[in-house]
Protein backbone atom coordinates (compact mmCIF):
# COMPACT_ATOMS: atom_id res chain seq x y z
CA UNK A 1 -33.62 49.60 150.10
CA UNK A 2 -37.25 49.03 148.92
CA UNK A 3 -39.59 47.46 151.42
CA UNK A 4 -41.81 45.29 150.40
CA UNK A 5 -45.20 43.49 152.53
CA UNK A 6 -47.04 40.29 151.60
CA UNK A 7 -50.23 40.10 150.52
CA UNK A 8 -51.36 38.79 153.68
CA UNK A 9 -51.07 41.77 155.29
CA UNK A 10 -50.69 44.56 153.09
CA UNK A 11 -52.69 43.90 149.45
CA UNK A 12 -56.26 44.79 148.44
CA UNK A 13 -59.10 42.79 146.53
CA UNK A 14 -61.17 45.53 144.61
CA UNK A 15 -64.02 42.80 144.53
CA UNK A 16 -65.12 42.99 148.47
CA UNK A 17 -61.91 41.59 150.15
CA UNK A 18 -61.51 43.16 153.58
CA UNK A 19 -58.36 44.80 154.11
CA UNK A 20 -57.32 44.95 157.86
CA UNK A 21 -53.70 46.63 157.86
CA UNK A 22 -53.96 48.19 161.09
CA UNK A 23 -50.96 48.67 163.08
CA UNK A 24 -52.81 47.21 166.55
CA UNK A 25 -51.15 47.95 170.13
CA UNK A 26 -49.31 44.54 171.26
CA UNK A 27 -51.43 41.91 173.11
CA UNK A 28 -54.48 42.78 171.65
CA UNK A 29 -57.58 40.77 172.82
CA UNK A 30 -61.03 40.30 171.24
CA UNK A 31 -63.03 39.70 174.91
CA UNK A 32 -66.24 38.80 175.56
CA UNK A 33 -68.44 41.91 175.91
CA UNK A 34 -71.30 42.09 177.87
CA UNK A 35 -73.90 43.58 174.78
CA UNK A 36 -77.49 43.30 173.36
CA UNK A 37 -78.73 43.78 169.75
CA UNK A 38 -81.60 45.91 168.26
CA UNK A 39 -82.57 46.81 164.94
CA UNK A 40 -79.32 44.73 163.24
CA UNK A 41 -76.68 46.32 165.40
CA UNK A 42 -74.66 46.14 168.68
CA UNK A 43 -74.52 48.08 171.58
CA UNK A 44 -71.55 47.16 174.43
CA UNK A 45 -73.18 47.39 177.48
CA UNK A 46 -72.98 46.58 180.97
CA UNK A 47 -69.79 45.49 183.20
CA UNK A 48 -66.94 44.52 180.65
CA UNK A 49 -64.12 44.66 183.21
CA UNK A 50 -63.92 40.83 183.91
CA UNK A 51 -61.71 39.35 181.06
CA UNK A 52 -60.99 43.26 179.92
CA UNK A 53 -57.16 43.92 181.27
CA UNK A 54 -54.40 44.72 179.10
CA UNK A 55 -54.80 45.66 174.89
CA UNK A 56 -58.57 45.17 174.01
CA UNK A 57 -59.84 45.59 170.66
CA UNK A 58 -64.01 46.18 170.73
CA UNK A 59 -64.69 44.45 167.54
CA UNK A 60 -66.22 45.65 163.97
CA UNK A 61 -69.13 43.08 164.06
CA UNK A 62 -70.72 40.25 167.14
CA UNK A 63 -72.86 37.68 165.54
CA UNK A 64 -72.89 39.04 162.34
CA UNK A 65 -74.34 42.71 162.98
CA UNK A 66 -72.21 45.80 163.56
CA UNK A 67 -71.05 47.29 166.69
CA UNK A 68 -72.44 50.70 166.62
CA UNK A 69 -71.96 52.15 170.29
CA UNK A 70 -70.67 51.66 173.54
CA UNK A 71 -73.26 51.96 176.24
CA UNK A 72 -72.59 53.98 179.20
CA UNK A 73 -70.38 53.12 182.20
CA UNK A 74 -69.40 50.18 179.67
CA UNK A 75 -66.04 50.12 181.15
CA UNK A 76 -66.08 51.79 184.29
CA UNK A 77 -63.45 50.96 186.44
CA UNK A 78 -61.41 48.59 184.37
CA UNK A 79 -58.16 48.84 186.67
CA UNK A 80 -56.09 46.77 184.79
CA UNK A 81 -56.93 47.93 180.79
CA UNK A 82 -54.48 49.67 179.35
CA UNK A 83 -55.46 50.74 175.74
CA UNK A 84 -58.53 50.17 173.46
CA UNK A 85 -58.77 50.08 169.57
CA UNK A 86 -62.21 50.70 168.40
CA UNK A 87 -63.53 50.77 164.85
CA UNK A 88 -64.84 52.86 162.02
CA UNK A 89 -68.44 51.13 163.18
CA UNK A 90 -68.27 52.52 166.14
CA UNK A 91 -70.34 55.63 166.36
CA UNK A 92 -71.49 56.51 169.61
CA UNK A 93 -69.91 56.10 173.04
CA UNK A 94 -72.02 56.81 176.27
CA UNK A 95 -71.47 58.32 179.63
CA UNK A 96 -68.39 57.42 181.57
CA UNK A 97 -67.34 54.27 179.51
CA UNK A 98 -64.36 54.46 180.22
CA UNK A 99 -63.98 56.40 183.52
CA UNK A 100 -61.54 55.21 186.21
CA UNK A 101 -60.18 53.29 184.30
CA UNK A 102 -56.89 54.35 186.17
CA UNK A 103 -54.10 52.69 183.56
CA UNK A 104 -55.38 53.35 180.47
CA UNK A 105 -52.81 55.15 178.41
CA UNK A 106 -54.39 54.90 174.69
CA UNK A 107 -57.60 54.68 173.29
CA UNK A 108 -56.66 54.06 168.81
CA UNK A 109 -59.78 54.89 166.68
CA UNK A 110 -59.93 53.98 163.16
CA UNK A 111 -62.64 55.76 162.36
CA UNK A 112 -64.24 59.14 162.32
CA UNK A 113 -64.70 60.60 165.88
CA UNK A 114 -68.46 59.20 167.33
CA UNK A 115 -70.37 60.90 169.39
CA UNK A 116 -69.43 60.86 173.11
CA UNK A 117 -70.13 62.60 176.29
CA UNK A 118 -67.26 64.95 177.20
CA UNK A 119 -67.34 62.21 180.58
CA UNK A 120 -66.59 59.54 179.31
CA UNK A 121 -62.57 59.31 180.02
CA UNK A 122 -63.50 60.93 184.03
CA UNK A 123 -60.94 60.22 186.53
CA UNK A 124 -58.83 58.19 183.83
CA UNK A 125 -56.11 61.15 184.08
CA UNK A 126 -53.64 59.23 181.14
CA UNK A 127 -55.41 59.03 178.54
CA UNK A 128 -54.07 60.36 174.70
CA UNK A 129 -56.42 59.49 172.01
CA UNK A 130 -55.24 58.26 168.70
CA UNK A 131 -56.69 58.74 165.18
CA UNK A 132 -56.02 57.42 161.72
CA UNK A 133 -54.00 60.08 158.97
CA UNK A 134 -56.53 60.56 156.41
CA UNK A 135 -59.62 60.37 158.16
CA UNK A 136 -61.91 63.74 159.09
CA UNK A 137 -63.76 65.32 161.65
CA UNK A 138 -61.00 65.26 164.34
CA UNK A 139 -59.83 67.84 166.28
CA UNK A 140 -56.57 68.48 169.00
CA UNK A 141 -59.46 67.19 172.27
CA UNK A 142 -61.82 64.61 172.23
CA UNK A 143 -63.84 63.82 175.31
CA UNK A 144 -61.90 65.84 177.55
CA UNK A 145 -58.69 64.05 176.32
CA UNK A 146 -55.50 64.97 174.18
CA UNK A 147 -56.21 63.55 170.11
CA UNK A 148 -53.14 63.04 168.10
CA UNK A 149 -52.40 61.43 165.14
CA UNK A 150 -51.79 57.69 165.16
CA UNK A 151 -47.91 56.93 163.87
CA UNK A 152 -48.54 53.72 161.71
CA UNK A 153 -44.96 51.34 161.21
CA UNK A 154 -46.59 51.07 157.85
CA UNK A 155 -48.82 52.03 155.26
CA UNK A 156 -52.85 51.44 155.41
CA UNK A 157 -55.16 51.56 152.80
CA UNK A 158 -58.99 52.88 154.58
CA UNK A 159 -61.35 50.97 153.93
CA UNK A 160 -64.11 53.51 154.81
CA UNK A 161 -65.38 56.43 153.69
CA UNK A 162 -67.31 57.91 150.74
CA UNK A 163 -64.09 58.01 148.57
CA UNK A 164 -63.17 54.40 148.85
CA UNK A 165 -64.25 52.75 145.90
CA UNK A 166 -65.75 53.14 142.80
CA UNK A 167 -65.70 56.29 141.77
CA UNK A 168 -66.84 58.62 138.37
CA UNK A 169 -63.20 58.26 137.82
CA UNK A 170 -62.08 54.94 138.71
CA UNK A 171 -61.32 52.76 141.54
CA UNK A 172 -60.01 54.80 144.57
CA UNK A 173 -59.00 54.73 148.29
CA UNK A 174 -56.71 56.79 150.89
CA UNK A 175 -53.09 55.48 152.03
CA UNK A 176 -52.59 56.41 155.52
CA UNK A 177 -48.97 56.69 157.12
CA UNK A 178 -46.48 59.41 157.64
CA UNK A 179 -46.18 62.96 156.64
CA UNK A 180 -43.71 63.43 153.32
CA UNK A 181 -43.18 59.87 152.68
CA UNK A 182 -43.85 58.61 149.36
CA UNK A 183 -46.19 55.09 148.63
CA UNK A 184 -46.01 53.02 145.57
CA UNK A 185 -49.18 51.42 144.69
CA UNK A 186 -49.17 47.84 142.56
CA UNK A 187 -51.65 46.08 140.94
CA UNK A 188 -52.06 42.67 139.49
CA UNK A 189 -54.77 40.36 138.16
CA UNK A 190 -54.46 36.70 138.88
CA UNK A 191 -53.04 35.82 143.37
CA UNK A 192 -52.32 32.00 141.50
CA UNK A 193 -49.53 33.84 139.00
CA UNK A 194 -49.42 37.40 140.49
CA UNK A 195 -47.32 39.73 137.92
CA UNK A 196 -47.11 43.03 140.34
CA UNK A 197 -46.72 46.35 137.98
CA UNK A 198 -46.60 50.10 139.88
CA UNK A 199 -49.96 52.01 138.89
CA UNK A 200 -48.80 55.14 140.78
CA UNK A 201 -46.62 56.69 143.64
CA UNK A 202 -48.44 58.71 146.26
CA UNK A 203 -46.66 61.66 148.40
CA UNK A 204 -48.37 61.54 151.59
CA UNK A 205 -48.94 64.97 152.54
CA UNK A 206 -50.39 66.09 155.73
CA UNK A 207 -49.68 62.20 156.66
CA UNK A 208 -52.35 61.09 154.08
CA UNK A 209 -52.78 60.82 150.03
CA UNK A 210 -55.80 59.57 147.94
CA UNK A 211 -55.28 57.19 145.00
CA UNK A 212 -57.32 56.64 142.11
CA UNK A 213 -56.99 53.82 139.14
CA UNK A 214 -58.93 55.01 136.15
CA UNK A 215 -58.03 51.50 134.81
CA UNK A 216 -59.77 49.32 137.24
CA UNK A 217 -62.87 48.59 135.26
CA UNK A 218 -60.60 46.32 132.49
CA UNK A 219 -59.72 43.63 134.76
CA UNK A 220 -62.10 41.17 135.65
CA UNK A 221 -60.57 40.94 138.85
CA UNK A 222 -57.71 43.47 140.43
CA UNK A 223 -55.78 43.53 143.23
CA UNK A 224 -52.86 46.31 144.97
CA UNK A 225 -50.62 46.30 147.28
CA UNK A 226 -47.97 49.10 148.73
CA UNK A 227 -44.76 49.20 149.46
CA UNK A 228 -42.14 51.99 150.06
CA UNK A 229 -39.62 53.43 147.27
């Protein structure tokens, strides 16, 4: 049986349409953080545990401007949080951010791994860090902490990166999912009459598979989406 996801979820704009397929733990919450700006970019600072129990997500962008780092002792002490998504912005994360922070189970990066003091998880003894398929620089530890791969329930195009998209050979991104498992990628040209034809099948080896349409440049606008075989 083929499985198929609507394009509110699971399709791609070539021209600049964000794509934001990730997979996030239940309850998620997009809290008010304590945080200052310099330079066009935001640092999380301070005390963040008021408002901060359960699923927080630290978001890709506060008034506009990126959040780049997460200060020190940022979340020291947050009894009730459980788990934390943080995004490919994100590229520094100070001293003891997240230290005794006593029920915190997950911590889900989508990005590459940011810089980070091997303290900041201290005293939060059940923490497993959790990184996308496809993206570099990770290794079996970070910060003191067991990194695994993150087990999507489907397939994400990332949307970072130097080989997402144009490229000498066309139009290209990496489908993140599950070791073995074959992707179809389909395109069409027009959302008001969408016509979806395949433009390729991806094996994702090693959980991860890059995809490249040398045919992008003929439509004045083109769009994908996946779905499994």
């Amino acid at each position: 049986m083929k499985t198929f996801f609507s394009f509110s979820k699971w399709d791609f704009a070539r021209r600049f349409l964000p794509l934001l397929l990730l997979a996030l733990p239940s309850a998620a919450a997009h809290a008010q953080f304590t945080h200052t700006s310099e330079n066009g970019q935001i640092a999380i600072t301070g005390d963040n545990c008021l408002g901060a129990g359960g699923a927080v997500t630290i978001p890709g962008t506060i008034d506009g401007m990126p959040v780049t780092s997460i200060r020190e002792y940022a979340f020291r002490g947050c009894a009730s949080l459980t788990s934390v998504t943080i995004g490919n912005s994100v590229t520094s994360i100070g001293y003891r951010a997240f230290s005794y922070c006593t029920r915190l189970t997950g911590v889900y990066f989508k990005g590459n791994p940011p810089s980070a003091d091997f303290a900041i998880f201290e005293s939060s003894d059940n923490v497993i860090v959790y990184y996308l398929p496809g993206i570099t620089g990770w290794d079996s530890t970070f910060g003191g902490r067991l990194a695994v791969l993150w087990s999507l329930p489907n397939p994400l195009i990332l949307n970072n990166g130097p080989s997402f998209g144009v490229q000498a050979n066309g139009f290209g991104f990496i489908i993140s999912w599950a070791t073995n498992i074959s992707v179809v990628v389909e395109a069409c040209a027009d959302l008001a009459n969408p016509v979806w034809s395949p433009v390729g099948t991806n094996t994702l080896t090693g959980s991860s598979s890059y995809f490249s349409d040398p045919d992008w440049a003929k439509y004045p606008t083109r769009i994908y989406r996946l779905r499994s075989p």
